[in-house]
PDB file of N, CA and C in Angstrom:
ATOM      1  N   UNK A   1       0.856  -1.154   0.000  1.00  0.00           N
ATOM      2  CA  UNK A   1       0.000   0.000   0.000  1.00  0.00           C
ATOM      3  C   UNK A   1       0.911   1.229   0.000  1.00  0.00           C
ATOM      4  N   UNK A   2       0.964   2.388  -1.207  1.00  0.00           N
ATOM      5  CA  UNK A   2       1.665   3.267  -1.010  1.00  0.00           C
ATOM      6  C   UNK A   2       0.763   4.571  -0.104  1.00  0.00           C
ATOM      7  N   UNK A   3       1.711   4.779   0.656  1.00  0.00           N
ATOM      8  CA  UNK A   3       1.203   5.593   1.900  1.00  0.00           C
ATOM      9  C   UNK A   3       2.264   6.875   2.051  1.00  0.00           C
ATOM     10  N   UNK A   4       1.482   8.346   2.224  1.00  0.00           N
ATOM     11  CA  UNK A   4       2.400   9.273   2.025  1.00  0.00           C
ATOM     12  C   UNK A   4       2.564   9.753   3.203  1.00  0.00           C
ATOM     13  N   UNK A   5       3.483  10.185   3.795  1.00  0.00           N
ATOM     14  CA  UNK A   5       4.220  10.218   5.327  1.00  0.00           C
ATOM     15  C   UNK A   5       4.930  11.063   5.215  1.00  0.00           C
ATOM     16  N   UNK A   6       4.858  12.636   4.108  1.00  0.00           N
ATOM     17  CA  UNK A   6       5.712  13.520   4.132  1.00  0.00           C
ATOM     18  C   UNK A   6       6.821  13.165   2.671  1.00  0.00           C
ATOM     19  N   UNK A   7       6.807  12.185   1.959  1.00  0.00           N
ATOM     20  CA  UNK A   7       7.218  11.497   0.884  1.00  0.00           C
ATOM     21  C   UNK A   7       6.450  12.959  -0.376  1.00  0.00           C
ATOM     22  N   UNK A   8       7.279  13.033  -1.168  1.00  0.00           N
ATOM     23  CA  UNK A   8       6.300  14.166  -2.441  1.00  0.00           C
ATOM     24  C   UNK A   8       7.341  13.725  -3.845  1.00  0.00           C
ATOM     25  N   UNK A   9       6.389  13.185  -4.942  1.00  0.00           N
ATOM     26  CA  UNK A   9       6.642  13.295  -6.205  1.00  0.00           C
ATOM     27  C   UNK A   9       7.642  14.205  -6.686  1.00  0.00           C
ATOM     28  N   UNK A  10       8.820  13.659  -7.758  1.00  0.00           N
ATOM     29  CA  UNK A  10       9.048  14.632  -8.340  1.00  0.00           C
ATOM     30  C   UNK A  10      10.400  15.596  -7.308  1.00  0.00           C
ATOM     31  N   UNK A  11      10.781  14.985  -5.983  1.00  0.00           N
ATOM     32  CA  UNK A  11      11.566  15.982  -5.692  1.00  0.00           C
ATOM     33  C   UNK A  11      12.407  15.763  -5.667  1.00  0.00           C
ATOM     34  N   UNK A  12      13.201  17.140  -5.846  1.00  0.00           N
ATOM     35  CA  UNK A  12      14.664  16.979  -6.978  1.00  0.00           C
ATOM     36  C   UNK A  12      15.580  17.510  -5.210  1.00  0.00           C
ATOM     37  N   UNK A  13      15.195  17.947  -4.050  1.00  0.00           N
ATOM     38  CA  UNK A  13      16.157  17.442  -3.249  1.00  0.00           C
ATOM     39  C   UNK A  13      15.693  17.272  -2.453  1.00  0.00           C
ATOM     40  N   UNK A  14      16.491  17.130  -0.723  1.00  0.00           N
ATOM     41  CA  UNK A  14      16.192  16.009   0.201  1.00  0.00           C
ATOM     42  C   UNK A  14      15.091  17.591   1.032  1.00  0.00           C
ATOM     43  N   UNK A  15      14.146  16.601   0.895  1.00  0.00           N
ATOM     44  CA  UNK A  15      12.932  17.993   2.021  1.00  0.00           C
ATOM     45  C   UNK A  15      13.095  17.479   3.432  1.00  0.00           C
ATOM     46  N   UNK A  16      12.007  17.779   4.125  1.00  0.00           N
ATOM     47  CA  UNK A  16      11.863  17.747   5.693  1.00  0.00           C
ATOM     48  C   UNK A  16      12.135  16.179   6.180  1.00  0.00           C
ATOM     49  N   UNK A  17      11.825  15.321   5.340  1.00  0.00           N
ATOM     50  CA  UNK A  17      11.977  13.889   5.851  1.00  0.00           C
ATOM     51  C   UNK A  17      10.433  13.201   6.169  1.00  0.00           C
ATOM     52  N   UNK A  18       9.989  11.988   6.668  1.00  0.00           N
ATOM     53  CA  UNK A  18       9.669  11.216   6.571  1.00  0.00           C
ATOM     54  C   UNK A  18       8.831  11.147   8.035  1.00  0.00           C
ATOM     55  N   UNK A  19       7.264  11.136   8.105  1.00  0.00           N
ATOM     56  CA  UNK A  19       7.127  11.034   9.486  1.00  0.00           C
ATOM     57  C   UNK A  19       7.001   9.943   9.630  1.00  0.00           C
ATOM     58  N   UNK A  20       8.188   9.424  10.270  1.00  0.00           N
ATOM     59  CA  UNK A  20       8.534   8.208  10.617  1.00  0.00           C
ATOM     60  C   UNK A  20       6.916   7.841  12.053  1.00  0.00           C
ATOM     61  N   UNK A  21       6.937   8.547  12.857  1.00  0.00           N
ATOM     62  CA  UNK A  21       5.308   7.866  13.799  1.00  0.00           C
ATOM     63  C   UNK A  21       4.301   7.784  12.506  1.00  0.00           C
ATOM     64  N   UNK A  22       3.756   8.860  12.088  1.00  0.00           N
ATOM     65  CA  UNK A  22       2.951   8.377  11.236  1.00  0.00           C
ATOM     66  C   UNK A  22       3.144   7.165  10.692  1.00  0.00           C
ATOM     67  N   UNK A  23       4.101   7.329  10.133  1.00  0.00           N
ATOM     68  CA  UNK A  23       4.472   5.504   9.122  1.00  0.00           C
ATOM     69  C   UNK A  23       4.232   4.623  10.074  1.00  0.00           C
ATOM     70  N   UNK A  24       5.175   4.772  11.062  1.00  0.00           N
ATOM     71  CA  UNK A  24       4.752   3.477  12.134  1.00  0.00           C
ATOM     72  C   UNK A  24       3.356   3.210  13.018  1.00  0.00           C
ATOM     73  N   UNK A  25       2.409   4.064  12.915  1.00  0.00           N
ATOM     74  CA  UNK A  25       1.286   4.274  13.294  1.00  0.00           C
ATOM     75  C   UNK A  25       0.010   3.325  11.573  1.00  0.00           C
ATOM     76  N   UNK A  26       0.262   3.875  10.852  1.00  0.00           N
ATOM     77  CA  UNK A  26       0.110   3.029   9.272  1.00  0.00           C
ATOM     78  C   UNK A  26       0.370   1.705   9.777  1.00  0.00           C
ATOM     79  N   UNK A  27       1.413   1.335   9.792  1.00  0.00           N
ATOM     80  CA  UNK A  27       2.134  -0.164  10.015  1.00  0.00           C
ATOM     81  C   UNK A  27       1.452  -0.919  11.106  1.00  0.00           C
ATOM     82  N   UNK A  28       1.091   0.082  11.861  1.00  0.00           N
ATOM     83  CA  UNK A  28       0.315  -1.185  13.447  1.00  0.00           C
ATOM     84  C   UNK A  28      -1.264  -1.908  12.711  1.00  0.00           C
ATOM     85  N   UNK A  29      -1.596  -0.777  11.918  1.00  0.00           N
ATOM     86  CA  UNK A  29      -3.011  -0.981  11.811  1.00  0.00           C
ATOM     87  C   UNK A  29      -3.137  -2.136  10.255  1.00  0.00           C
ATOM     88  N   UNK A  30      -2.096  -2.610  10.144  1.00  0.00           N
ATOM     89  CA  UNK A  30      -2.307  -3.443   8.337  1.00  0.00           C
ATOM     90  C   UNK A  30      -0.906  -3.950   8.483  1.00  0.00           C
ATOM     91  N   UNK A  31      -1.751  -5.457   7.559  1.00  0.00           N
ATOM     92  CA  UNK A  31       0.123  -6.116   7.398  1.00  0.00           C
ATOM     93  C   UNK A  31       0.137  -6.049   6.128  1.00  0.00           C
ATOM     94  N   UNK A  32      -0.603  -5.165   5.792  1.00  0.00           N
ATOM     95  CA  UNK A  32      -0.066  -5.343   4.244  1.00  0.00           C
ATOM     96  C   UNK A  32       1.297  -4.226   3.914  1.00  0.00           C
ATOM     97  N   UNK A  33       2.270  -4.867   2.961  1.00  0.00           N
ATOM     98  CA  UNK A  33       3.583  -4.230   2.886  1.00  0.00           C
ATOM     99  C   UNK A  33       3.432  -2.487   2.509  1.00  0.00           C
ATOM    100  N   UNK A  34       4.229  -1.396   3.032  1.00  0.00           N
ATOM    101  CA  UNK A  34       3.963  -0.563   2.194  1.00  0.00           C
ATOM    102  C   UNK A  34       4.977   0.064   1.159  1.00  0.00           C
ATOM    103  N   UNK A  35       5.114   1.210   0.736  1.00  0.00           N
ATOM    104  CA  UNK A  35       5.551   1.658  -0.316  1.00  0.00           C
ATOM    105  C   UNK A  35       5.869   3.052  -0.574  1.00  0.00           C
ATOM    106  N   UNK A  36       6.751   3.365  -0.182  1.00  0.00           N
ATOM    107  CA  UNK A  36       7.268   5.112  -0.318  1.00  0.00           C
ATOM    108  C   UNK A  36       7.136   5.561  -1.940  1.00  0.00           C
ATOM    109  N   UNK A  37       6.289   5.996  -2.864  1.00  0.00           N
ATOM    110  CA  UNK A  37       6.494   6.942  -3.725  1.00  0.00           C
ATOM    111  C   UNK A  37       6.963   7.863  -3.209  1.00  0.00           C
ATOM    112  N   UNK A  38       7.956   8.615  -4.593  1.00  0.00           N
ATOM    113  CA  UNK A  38       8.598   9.949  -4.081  1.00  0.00           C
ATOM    114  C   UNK A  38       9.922   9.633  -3.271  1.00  0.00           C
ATOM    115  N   UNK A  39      10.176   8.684  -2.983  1.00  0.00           N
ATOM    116  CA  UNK A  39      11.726   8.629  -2.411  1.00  0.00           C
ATOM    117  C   UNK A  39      13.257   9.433  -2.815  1.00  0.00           C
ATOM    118  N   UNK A  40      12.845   9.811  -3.453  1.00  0.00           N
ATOM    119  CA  UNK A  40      13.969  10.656  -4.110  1.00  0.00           C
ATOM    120  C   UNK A  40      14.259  12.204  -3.434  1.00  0.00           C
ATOM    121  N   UNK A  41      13.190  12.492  -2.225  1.00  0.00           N
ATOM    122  CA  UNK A  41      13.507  12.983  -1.882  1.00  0.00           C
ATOM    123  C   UNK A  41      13.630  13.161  -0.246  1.00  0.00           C
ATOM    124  N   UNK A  42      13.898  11.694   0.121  1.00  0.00           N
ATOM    125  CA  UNK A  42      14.069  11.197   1.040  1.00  0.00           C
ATOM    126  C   UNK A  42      15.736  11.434   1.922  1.00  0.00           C
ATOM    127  N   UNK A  43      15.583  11.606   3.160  1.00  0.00           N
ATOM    128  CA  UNK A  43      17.069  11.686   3.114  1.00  0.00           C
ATOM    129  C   UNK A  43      17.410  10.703   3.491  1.00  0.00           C
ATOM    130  N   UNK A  44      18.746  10.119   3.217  1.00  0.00           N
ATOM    131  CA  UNK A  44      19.768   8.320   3.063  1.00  0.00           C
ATOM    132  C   UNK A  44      19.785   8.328   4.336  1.00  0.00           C
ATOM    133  N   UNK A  45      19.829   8.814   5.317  1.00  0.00           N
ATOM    134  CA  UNK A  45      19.384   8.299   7.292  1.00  0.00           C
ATOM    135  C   UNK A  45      17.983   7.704   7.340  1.00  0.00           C
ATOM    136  N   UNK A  46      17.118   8.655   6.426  1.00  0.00           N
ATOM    137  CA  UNK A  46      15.867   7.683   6.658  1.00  0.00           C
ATOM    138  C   UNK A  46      15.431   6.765   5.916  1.00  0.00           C
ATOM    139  N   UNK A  47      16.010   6.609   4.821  1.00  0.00           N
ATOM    140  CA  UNK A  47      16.055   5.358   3.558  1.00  0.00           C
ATOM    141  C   UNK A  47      16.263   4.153   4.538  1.00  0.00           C
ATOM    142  N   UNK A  48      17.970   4.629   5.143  1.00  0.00           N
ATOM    143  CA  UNK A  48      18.802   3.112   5.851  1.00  0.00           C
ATOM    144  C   UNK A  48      17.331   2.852   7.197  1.00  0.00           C
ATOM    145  N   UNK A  49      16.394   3.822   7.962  1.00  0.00           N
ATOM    146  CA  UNK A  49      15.480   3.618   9.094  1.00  0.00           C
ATOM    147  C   UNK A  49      14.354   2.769   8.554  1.00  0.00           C
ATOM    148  N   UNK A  50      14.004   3.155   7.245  1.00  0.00           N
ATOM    149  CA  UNK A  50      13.016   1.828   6.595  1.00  0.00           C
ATOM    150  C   UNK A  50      13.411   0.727   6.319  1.00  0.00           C
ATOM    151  N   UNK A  51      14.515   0.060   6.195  1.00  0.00           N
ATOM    152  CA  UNK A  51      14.876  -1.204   6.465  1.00  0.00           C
ATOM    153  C   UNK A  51      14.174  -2.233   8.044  1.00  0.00           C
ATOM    154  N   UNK A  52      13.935  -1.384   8.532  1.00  0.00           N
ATOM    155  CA  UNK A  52      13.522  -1.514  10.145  1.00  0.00           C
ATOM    156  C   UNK A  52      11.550  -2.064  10.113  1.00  0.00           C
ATOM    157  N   UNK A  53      11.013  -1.466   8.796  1.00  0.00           N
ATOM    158  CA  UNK A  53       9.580  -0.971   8.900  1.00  0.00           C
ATOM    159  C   UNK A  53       9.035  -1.744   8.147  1.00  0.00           C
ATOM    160  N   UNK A  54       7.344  -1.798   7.530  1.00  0.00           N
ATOM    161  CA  UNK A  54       7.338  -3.132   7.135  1.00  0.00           C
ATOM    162  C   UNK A  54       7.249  -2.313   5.423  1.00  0.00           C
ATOM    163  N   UNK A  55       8.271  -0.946   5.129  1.00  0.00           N
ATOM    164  CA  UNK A  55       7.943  -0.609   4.178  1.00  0.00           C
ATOM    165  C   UNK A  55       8.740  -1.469   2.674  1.00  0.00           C
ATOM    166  N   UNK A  56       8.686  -2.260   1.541  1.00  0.00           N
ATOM    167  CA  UNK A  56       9.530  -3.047   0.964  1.00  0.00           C
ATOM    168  C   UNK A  56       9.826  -2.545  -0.680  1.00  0.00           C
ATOM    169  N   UNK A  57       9.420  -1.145  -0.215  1.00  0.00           N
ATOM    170  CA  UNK A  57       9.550  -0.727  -1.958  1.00  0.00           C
ATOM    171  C   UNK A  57       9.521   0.915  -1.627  1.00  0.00           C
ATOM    172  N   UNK A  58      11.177   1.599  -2.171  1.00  0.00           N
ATOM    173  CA  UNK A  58      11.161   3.037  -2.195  1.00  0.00           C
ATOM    174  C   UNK A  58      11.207   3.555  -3.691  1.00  0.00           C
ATOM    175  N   UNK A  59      10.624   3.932  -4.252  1.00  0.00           N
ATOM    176  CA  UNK A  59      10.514   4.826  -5.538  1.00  0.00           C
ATOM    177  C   UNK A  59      11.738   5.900  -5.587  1.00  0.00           C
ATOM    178  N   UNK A  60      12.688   5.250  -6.464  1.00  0.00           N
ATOM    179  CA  UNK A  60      13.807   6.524  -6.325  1.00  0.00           C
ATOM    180  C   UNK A  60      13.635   7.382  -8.267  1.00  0.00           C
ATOM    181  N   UNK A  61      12.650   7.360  -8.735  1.00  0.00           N
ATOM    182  CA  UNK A  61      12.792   7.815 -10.203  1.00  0.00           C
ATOM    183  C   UNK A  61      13.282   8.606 -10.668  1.00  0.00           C
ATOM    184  N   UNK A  62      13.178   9.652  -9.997  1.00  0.00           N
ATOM    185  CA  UNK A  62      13.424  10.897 -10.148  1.00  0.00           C
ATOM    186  C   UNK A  62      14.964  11.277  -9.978  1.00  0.00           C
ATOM    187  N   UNK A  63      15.236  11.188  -8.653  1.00  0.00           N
ATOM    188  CA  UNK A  63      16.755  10.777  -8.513  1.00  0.00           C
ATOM    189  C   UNK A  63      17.649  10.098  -9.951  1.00  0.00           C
ATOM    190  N   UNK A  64      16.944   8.872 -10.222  1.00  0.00           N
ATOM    191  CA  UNK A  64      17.576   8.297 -11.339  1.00  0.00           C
ATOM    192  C   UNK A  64      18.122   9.479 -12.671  1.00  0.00           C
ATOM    193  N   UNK A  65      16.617   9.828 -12.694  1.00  0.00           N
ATOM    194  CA  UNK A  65      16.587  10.659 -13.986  1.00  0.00           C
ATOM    195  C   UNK A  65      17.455  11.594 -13.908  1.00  0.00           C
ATOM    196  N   UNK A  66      17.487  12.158 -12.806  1.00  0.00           N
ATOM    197  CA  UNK A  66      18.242  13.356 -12.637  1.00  0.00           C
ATOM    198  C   UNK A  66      19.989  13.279 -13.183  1.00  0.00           C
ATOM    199  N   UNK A  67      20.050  12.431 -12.260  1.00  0.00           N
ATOM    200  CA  UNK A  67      21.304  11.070 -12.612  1.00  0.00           C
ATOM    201  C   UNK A  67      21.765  11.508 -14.273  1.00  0.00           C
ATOM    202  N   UNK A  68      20.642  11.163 -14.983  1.00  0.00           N
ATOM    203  CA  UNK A  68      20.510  10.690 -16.473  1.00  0.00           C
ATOM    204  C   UNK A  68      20.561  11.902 -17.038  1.00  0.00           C
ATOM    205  N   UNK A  69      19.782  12.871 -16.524  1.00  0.00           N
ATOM    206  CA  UNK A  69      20.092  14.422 -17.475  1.00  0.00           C
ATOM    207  C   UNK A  69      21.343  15.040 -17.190  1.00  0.00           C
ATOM    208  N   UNK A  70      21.525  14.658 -16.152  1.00  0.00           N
ATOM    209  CA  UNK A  70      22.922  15.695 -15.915  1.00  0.00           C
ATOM    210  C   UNK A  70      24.017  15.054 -16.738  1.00  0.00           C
ATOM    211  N   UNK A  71      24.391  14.048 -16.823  1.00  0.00           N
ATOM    212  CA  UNK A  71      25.233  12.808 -17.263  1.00  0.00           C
ATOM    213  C   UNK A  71      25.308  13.326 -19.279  1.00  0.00           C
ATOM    214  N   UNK A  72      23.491  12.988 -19.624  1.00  0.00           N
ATOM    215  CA  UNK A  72      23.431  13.489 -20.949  1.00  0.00           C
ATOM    216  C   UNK A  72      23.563  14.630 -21.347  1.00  0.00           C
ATOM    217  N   UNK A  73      23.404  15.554 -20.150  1.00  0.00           N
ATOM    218  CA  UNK A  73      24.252  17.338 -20.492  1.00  0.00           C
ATOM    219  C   UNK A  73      25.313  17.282 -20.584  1.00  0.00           C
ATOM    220  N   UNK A  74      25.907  16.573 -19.991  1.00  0.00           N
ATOM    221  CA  UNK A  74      27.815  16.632 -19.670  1.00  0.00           C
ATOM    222  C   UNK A  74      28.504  15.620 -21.244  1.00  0.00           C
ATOM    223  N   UNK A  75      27.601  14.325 -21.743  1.00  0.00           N
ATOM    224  CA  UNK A  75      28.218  13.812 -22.941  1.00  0.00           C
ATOM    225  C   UNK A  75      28.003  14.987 -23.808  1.00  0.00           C
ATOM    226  N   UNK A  76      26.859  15.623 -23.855  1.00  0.00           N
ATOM    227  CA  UNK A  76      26.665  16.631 -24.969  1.00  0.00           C
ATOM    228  C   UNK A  76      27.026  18.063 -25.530  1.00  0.00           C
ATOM    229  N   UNK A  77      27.823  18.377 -24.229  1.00  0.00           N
ATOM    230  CA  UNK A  77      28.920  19.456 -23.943  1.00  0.00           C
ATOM    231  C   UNK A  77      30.036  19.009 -24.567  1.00  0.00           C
ATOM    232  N   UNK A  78      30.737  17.900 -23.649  1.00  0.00           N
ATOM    233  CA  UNK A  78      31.787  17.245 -24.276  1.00  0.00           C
ATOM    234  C   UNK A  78      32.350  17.238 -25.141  1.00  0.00           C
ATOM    235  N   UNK A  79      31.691  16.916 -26.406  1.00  0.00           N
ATOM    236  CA  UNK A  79      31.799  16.505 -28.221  1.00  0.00           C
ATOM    237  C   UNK A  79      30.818  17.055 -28.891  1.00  0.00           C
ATOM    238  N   UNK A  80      30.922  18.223 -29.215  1.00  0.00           N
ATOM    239  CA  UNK A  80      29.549  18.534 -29.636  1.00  0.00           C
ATOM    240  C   UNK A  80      29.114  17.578 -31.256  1.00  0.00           C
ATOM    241  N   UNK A  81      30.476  17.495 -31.724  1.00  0.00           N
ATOM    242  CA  UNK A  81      30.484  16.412 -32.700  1.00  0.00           C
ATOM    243  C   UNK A  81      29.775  15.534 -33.279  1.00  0.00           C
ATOM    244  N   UNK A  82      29.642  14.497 -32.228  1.00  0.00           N
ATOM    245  CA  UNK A  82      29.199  13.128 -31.939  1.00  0.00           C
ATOM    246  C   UNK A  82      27.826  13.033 -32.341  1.00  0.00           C
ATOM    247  N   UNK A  83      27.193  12.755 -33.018  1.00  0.00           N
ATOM    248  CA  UNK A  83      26.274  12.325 -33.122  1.00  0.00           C
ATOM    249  C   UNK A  83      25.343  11.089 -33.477  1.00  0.00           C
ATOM    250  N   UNK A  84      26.310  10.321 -32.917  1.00  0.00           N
ATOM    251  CA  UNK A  84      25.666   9.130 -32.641  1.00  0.00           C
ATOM    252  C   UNK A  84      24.933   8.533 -31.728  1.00  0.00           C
ATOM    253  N   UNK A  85      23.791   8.136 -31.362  1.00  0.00           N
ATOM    254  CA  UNK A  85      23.003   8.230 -30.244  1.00  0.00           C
ATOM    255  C   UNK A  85      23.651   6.971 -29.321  1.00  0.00           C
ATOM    256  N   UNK A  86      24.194   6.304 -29.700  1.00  0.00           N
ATOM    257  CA  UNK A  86      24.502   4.999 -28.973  1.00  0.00           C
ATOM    258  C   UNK A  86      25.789   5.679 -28.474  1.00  0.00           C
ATOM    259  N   UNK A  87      26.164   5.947 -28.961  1.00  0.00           N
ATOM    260  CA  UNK A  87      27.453   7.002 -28.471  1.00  0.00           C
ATOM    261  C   UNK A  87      27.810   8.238 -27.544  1.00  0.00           C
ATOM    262  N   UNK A  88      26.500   8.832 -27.685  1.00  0.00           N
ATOM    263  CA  UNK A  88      26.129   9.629 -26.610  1.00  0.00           C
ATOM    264  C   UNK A  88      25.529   9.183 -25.309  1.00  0.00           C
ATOM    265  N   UNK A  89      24.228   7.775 -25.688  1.00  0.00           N
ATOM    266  CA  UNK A  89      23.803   7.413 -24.545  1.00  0.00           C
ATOM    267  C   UNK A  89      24.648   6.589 -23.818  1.00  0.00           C
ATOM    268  N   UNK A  90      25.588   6.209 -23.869  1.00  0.00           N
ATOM    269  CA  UNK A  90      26.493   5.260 -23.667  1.00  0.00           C
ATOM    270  C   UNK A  90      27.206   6.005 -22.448  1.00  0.00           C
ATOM    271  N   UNK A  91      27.346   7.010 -21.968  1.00  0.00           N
ATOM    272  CA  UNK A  91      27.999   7.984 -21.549  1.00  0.00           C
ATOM    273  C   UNK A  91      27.049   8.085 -20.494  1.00  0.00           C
ATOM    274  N   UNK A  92      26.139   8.070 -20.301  1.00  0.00           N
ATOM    275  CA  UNK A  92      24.993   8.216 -19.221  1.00  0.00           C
ATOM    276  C   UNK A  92      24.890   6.858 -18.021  1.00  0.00           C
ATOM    277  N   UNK A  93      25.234   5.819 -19.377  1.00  0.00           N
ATOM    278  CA  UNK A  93      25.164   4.403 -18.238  1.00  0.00           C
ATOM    279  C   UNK A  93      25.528   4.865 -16.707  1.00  0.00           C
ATOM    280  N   UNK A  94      27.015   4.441 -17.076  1.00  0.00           N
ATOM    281  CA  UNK A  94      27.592   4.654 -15.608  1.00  0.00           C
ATOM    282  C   UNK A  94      26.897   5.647 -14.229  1.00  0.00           C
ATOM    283  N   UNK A  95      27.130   6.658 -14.937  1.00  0.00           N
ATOM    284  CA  UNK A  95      26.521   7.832 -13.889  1.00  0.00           C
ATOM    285  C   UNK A  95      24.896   6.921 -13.112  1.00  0.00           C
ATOM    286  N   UNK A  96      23.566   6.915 -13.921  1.00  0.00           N
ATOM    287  CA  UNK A  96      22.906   6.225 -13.587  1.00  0.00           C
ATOM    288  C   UNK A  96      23.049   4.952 -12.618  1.00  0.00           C
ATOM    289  N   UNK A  97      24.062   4.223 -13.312  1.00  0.00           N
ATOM    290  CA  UNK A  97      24.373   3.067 -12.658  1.00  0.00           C
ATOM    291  C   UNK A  97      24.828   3.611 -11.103  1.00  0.00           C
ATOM    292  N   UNK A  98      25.850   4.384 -10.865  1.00  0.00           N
ATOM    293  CA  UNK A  98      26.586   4.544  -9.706  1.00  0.00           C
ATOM    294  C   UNK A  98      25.370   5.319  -8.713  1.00  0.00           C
ATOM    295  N   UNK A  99      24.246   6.550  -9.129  1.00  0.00           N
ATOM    296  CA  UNK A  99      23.302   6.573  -8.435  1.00  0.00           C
ATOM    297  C   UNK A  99      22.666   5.610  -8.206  1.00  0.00           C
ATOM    298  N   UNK A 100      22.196   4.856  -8.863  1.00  0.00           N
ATOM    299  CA  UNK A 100      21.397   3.640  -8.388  1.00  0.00           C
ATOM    300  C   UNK A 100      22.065   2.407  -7.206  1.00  0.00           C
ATOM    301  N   UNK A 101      23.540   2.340  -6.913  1.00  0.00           N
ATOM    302  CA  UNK A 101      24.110   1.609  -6.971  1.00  0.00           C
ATOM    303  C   UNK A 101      23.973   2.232  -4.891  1.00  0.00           C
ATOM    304  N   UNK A 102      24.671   3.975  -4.982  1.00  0.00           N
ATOM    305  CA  UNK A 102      25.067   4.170  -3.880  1.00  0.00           C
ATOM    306  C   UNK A 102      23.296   4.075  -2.846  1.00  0.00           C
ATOM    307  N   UNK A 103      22.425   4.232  -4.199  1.00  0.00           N
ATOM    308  CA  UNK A 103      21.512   4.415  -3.058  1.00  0.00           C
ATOM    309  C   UNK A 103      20.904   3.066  -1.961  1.00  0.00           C
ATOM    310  N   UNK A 104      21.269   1.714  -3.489  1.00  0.00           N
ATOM    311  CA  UNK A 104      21.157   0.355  -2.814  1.00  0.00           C
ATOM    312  C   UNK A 104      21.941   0.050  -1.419  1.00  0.00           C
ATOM    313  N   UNK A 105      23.257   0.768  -1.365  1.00  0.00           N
ATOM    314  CA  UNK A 105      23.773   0.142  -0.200  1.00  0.00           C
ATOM    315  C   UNK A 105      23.433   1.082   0.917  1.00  0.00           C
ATOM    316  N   UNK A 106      23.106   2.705   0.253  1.00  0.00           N
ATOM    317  CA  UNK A 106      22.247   3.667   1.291  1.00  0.00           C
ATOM    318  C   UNK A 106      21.504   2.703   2.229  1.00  0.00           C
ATOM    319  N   UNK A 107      20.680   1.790   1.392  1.00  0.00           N
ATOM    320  CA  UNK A 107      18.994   1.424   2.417  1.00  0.00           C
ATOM    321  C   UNK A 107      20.131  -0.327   2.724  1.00  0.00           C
ATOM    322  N   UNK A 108      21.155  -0.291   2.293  1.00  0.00           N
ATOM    323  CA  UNK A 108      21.759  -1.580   3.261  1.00  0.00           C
ATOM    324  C   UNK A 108      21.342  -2.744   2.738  1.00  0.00           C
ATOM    325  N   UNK A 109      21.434  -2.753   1.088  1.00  0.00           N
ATOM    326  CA  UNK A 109      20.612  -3.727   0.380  1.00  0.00           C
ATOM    327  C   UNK A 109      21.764  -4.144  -0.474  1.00  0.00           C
ATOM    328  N   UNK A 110      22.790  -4.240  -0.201  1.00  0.00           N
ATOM    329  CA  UNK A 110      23.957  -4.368  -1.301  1.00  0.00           C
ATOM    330  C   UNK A 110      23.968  -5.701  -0.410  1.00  0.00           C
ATOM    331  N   UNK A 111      24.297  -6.668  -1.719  1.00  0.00           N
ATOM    332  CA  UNK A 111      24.553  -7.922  -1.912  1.00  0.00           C
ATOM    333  C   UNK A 111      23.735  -8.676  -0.518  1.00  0.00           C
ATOM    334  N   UNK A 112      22.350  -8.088  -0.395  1.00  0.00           N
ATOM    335  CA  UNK A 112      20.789  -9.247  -0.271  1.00  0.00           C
ATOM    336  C   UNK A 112      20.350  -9.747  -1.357  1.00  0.00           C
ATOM    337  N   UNK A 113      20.056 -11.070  -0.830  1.00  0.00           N
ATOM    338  CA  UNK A 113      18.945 -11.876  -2.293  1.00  0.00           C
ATOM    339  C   UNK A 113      17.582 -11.242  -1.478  1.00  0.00           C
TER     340      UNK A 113
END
């Protein structure tokens, strides 16, 4: 069940945080799992505190993307040249990858099955 606890769409940095009672007040009353949309603008102290909760899914999209535009501004500065799209997007991997990567071990999920 995605449940909003101070969580907001779309944000591009870390806001007030997470009312963690509320959430845990949510959690007494249902076992059903929940679900942070909007995580992206979560801050990584309270990412690693939901490991604790029965929440099993944070929405980081935005974050990603962000990741991805800045990355595809910086190949496209670079070379203005280039215009090969596989060539340009190719340049974005990594960056993406390494956000995605630091935020997994953020919430303490690096190398769980």
């Amino acid at each position: 069940m995605a449940v909003s606890v101070g969580n907001v769409h779309l944000q591009t940095s870390h806001g007030a945080g997470l009312d963690m009672a509320r959430l845990r007040a949510i959690a007494a009353v249902t076992a059903l799992p929940l679900v942070i949309h909007g995580g992206s603008g979560v801050p990584p102290e309270q990412r690693a505190a939901l490991a604790a909760t029965s929440v099993c899914k944070i929405n980081i999209g935005t974050e990603l993307r962000m990741a991805f535009g800045a990355a595809l501004r910086r190949a496209l500065a670079c070379d203005r040249e280039v215009f090969d799209r596989v060539a340009i997007l190719s340049r974005t991997h990594d960056p993406v990858f390494d956000a995605a990567r630091a935020v997994i071990r953020g919430l303490g999920a690096s190398g769980r099955a």
